[in-house]
Protein backbone atom coordinates (compact mmCIF):
# COMPACT_ATOMS: atom_id res chain seq x y z
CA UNK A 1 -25.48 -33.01 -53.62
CA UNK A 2 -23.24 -31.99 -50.88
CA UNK A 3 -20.47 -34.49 -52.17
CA UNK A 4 -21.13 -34.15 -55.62
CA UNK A 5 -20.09 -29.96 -54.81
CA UNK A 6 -17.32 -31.22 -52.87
CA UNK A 7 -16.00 -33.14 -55.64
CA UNK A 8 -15.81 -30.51 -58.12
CA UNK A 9 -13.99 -28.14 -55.84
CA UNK A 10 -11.27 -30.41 -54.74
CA UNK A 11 -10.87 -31.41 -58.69
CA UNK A 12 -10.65 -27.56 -59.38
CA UNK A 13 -8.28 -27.18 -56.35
CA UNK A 14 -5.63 -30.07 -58.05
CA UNK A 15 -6.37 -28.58 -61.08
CA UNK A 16 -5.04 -25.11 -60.16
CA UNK A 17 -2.38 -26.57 -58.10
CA UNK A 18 -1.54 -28.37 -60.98
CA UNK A 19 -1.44 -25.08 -62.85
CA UNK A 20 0.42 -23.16 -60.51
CA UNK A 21 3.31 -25.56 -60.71
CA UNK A 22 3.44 -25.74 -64.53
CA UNK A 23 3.27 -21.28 -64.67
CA UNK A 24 6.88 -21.04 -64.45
CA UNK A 25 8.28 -23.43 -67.02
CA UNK A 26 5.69 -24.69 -69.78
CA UNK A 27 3.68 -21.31 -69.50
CA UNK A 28 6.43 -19.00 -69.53
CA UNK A 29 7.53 -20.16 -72.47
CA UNK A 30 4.19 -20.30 -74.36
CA UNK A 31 3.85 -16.32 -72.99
CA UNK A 32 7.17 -14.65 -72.13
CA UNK A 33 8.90 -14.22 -75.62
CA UNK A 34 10.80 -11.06 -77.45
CA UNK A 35 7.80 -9.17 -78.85
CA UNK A 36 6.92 -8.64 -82.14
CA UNK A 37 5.88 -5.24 -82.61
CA UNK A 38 9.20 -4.11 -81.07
CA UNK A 39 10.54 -0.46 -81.14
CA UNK A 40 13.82 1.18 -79.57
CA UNK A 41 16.52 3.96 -80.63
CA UNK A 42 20.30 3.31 -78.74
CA UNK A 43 22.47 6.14 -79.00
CA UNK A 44 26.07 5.78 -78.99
CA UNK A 45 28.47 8.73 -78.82
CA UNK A 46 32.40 8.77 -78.30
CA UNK A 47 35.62 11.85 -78.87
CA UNK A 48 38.72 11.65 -80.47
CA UNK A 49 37.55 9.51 -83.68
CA UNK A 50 39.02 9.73 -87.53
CA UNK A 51 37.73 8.35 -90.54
CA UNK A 52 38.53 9.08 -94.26
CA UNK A 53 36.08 11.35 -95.83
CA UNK A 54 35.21 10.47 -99.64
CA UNK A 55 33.72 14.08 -99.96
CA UNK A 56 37.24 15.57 -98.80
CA UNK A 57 39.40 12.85 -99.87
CA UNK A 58 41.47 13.45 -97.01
CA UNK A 59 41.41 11.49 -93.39
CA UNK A 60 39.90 13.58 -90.63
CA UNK A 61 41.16 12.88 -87.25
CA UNK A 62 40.28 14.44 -83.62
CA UNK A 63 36.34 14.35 -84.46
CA UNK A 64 33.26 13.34 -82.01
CA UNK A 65 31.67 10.39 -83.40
CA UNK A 66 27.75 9.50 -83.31
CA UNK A 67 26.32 6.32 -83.82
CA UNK A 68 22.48 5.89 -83.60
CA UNK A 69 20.86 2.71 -83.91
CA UNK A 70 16.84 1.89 -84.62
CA UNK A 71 15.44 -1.22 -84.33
CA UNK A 72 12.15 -1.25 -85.25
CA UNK A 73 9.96 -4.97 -85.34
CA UNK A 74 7.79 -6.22 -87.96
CA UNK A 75 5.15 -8.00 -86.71
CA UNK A 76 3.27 -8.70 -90.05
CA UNK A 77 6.45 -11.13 -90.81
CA UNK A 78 6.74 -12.70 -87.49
CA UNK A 79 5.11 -15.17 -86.11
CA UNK A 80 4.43 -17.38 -82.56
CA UNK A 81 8.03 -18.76 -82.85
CA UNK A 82 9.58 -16.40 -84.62
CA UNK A 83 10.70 -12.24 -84.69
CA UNK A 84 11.37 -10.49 -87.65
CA UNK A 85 13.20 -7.13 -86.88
CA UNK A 86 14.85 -4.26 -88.91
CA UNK A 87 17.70 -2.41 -87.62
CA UNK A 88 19.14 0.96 -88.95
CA UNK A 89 22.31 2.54 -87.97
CA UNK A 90 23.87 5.38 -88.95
CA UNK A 91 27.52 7.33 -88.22
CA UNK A 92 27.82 10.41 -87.96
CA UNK A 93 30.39 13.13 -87.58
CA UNK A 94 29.21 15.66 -84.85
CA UNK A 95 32.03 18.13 -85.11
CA UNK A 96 31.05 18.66 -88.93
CA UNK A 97 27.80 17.61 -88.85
CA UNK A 98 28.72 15.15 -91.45
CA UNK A 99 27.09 11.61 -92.40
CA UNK A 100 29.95 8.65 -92.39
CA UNK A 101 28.18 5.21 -92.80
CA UNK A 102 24.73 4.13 -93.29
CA UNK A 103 23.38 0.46 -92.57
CA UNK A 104 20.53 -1.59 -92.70
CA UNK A 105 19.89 -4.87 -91.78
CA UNK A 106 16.97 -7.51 -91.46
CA UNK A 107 17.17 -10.23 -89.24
CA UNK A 108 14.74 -12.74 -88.01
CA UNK A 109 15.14 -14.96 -85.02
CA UNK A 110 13.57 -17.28 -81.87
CA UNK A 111 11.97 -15.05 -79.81
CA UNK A 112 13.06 -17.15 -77.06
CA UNK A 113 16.79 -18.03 -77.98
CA UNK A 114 17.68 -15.01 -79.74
CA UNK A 115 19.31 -17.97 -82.52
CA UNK A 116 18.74 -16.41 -86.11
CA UNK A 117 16.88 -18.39 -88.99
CA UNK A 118 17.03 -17.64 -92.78
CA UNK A 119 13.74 -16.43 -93.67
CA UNK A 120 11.36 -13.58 -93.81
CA UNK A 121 13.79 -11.57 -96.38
CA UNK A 122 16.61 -11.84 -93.87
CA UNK A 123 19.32 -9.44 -94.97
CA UNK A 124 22.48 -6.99 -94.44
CA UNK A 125 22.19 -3.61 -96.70
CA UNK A 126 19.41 -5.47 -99.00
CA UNK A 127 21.66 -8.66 -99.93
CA UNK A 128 19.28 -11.54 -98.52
CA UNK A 129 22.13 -13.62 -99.76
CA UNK A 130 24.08 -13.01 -96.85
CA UNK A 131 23.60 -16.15 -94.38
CA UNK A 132 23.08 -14.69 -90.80
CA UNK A 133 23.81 -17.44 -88.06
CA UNK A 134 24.46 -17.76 -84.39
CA UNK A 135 23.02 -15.69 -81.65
CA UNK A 136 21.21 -11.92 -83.21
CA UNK A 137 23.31 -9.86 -81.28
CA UNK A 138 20.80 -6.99 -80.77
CA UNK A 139 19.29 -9.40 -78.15
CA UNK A 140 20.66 -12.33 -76.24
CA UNK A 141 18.22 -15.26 -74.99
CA UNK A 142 15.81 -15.15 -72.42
CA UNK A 143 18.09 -16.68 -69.34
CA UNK A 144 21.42 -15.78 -70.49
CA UNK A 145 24.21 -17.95 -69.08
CA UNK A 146 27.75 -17.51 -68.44
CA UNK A 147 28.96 -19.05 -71.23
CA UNK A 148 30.12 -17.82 -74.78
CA UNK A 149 27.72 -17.39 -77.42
CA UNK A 150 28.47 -17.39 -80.95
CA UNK A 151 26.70 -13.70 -81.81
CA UNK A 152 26.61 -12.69 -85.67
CA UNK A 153 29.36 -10.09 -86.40
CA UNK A 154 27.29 -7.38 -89.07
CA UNK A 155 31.06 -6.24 -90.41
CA UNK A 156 32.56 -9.98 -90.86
CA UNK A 157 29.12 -11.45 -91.93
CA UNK A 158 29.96 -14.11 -89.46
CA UNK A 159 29.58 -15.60 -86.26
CA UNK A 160 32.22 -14.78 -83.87
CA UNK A 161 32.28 -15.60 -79.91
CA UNK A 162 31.15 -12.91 -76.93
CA UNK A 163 32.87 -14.72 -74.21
CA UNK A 164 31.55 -14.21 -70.59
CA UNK A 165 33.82 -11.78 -68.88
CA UNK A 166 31.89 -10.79 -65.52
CA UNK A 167 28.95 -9.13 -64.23
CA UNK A 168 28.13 -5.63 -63.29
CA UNK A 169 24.96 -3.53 -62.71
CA UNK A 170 23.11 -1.16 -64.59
CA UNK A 171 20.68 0.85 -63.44
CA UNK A 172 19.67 -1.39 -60.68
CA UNK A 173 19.85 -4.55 -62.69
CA UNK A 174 22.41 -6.83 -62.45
CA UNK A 175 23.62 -7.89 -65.66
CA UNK A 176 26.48 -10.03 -67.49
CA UNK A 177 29.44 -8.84 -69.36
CA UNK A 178 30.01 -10.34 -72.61
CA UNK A 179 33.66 -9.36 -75.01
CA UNK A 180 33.99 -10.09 -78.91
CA UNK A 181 37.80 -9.22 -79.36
CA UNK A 182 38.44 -9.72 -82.99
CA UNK A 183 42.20 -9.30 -84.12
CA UNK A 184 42.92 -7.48 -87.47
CA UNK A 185 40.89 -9.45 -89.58
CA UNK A 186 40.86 -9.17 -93.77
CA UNK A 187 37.14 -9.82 -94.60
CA UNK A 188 36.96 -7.74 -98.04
CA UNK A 189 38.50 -5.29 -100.32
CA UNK A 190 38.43 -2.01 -101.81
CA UNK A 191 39.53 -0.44 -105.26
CA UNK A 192 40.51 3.24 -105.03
CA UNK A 193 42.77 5.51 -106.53
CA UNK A 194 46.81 4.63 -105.50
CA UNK A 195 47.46 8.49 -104.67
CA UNK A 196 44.64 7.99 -101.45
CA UNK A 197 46.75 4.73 -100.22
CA UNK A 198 50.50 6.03 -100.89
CA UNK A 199 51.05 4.48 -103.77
CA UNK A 200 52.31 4.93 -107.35
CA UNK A 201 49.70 3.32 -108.86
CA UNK A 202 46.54 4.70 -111.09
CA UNK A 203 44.55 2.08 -108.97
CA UNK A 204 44.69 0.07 -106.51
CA UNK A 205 42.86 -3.18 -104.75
CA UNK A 206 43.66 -3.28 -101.18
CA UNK A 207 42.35 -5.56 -98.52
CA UNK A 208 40.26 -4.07 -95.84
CA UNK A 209 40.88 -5.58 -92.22
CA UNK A 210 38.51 -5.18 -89.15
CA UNK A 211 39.93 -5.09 -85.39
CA UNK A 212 37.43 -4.49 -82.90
CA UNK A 213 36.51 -5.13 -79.46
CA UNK A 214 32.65 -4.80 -78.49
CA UNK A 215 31.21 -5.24 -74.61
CA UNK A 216 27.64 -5.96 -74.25
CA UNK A 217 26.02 -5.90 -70.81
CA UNK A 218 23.17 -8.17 -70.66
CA UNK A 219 20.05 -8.69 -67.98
CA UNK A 220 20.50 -12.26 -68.12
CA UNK A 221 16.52 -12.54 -67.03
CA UNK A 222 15.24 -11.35 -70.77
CA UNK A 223 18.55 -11.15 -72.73
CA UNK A 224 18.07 -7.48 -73.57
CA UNK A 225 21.29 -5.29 -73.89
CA UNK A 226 21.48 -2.44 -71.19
CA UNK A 227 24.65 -1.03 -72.51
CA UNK A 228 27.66 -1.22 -75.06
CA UNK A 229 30.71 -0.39 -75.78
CA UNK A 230 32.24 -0.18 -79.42
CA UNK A 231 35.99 0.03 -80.24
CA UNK A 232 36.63 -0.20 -83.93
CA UNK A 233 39.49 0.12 -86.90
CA UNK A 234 38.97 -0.82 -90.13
CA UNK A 235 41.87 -0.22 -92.54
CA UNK A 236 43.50 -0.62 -95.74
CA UNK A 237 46.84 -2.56 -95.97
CA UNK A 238 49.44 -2.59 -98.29
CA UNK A 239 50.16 -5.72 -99.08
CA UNK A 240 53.55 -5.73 -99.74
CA UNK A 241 54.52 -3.83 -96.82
CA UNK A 242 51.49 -5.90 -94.57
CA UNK A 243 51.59 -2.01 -93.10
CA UNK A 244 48.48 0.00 -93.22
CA UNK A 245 47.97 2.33 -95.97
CA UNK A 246 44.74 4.13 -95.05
CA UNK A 247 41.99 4.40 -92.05
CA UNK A 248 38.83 4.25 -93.35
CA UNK A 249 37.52 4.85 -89.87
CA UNK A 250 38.84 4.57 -85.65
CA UNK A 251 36.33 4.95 -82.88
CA UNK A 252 35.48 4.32 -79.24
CA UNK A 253 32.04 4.62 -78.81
CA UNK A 254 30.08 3.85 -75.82
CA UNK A 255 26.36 4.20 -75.19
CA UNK A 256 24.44 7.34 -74.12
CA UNK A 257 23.48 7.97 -70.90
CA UNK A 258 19.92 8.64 -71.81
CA UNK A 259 19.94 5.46 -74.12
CA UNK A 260 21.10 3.00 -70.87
CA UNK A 261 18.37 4.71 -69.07
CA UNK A 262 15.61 3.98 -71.73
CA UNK A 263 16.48 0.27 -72.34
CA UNK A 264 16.75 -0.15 -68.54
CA UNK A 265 12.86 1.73 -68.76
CA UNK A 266 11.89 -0.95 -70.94
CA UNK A 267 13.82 -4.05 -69.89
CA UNK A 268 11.88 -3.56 -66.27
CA UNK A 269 8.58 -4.27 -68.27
CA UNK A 270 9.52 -7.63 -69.09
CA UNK A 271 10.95 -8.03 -66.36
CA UNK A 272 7.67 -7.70 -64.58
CA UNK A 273 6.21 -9.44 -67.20
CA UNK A 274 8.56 -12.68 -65.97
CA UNK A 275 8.08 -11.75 -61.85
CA UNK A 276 4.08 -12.27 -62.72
CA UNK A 277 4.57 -15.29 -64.65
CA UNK A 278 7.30 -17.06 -62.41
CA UNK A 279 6.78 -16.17 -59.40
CA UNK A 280 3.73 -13.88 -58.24
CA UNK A 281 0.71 -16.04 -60.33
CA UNK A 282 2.23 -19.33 -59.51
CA UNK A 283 2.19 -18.56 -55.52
CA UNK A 284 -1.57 -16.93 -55.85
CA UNK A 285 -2.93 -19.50 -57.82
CA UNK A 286 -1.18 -22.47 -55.25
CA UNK A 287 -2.58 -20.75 -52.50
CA UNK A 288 -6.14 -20.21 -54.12
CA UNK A 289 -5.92 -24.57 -54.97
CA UNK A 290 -4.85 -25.22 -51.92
CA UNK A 291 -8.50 -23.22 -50.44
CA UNK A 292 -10.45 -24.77 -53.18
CA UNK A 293 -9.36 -28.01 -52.74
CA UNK A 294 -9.97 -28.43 -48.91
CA UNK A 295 -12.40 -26.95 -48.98
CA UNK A 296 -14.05 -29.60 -51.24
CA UNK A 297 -12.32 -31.96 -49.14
CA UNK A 298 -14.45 -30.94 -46.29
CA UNK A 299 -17.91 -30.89 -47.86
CA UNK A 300 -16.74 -34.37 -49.69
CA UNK A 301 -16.75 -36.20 -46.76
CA UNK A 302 -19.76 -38.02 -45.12
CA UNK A 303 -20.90 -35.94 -41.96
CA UNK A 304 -20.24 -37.97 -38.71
CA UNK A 305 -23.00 -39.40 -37.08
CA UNK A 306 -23.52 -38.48 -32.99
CA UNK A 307 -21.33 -40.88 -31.14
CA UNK A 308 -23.12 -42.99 -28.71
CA UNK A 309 -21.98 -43.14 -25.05
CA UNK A 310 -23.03 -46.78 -24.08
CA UNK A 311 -25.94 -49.24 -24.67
CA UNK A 312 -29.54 -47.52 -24.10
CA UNK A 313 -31.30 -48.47 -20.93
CA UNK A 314 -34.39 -49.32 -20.91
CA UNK A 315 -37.15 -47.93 -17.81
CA UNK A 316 -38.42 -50.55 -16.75
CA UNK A 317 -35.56 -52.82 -16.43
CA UNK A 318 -34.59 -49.94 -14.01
CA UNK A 319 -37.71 -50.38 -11.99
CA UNK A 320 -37.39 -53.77 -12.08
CA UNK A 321 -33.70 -53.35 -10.29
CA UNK A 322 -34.95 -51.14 -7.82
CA UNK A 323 -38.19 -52.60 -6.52
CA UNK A 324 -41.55 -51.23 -5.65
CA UNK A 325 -41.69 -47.58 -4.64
CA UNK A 326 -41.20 -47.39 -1.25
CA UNK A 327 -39.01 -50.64 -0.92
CA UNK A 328 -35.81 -49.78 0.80
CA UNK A 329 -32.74 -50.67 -1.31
């Protein structure tokens, strides 16, 4: 019985050993993932913006700019492999208290690599025709590197590269830099009255270009973003002058204080999440293996028997050596 309970406990000690090795990698990734149900609000703020105003018809210049961003998760969609999340921005003019752009946008994604997939009604503004690749943006994946990642650009409807640039820390957390630096790029165009653009014309189709430099600081542990910053023109060009005719909108927005300080809040819970998983459980439960298994080591092993000093003796032979009582020797 002794052995048989000796047995078990040095199988159970392997076993966890076993375990505690495997916590780290193949565990991790079956537990530590983006979440499904997620929920967050980033607010970005930044002086000295323009934009045109349709209501005015007139460009207004010298204005603080808002940008608030929600991204809220939909877990009914998502699944084991994969996130499905909606994101909502909207641009505001705080001098005026005036609304400037609205967008919306579906995306789903690895909840491990941050890589987008087309399903679950993927979409930008409600057109699920609109193929979203490369990296989701609003996350990066779970053990960033220092390498460039080809991130989904929501104004080009493209991938375009965030190139490693350095490291910083925010809020305690060290974190990398990534830059997307996109020249003046034409991605669409708009018809509008030739007055608004300069121009003779009743009407007018001009091509809008983009140029726009964003900087993302990641925690490379979980790949969530602890802070941006968003430069951005988009204009209208004339193109026979390859001048531009009109600025639809100029900004240099960077994010809240109180906004770094709540992702930072909740980028420390997966972080701990991660510290438990790789580190904390795998040491507690190699320890505990190590117990259980010598200990069953112990009780395994057949108790040794009394070791005997030298050949027994027998009394009479000692009589018989030493004589009759009395006898001298």
């Amino acid at each position: 019985m002794r052995r048989a309970i000796g047995l078990t406990l040095a199988g159970l000690g392997a076993c966890l050993i076993v375990f505690a090795m495997l916590l780290p990698t193949y565990v991790s990734r079956a537990v530590v993932k983006f979440p499904l149900n997620e929920y967050e609000t980033v607010t970005l703020t930044g002086t000295g913006g323009s934009y045109f105003s349709p209501t005015r018809l007139a460009e207004v210049t010298g204005v603080t700019m808002e940008a608030v961003y929600t991204i809220k998760g939909d877990a009914a969609e998502g699944s084991s492999s994969t996130a499905v999340w909606d994101e909502f921005s909207y641009t505001y003019d705080l001098t005026s208290k005036t609304p400037f752009q609205y967008m919306a946008r579906t995306l789903a994604f690895d909840r491990r690599t941050a890589q987008l997939v087309d399903c679950c009604g993927a979409s930008v503004n409600g057109n699920t025709a609109i193929s979203q690749d490369g990296v989701a943006g609003i996350v990066f994946p779970i053990g960033t590197r220092k390498q460039t990642y080809e991130v989904f650009d929501s104004t080009l409807l493209r991938p375009e590269p965030f190139t490693y640039s350095g490291s910083t820390t925010i809020g305690g957390i060290g974190a990398y830099v990534f830059t997307e630096n996109v020249p003046s790029t034409r991605f669409t165009t708009q018809t509008l009255p030739g007055s608004l653009a300069g121009m003779s014309q009743p009407s007018v189709t001009l091509p809008e270009y983009d140029r726009s430099r964003l900087v993302y600081d990641v925690d490379p542990e979980t790949g969530a973003l602890l802070d941006v910053r968003a430069d951005q023109q988009l204009t209208l060009v004339n193109p026979a002058t390859g001048a531009p005719a009109l600025v639809l909108y100029d900004g240099d927005l960077t994010t809240t204080p109180a906004s770094v300080t709540a992702a930072v809040q909740l980028d420390r819970s997966m972080r701990g999440t991660l510290t438990l998983i790789g580190t904390i459980l795998p040491l507690a439960t190699g320890m505990a293996g190590a117990v259980v298994l010598a200990a069953g080591v112990l009780l395994w092993r057949k108790p040794r028997e009394d070791a005997v000093a030298g050949p027994a003796i027998r009394a009479d032979a000692v009589q018989a050596t030493a004589g009759p009582p009395g006898d001298p020797a």
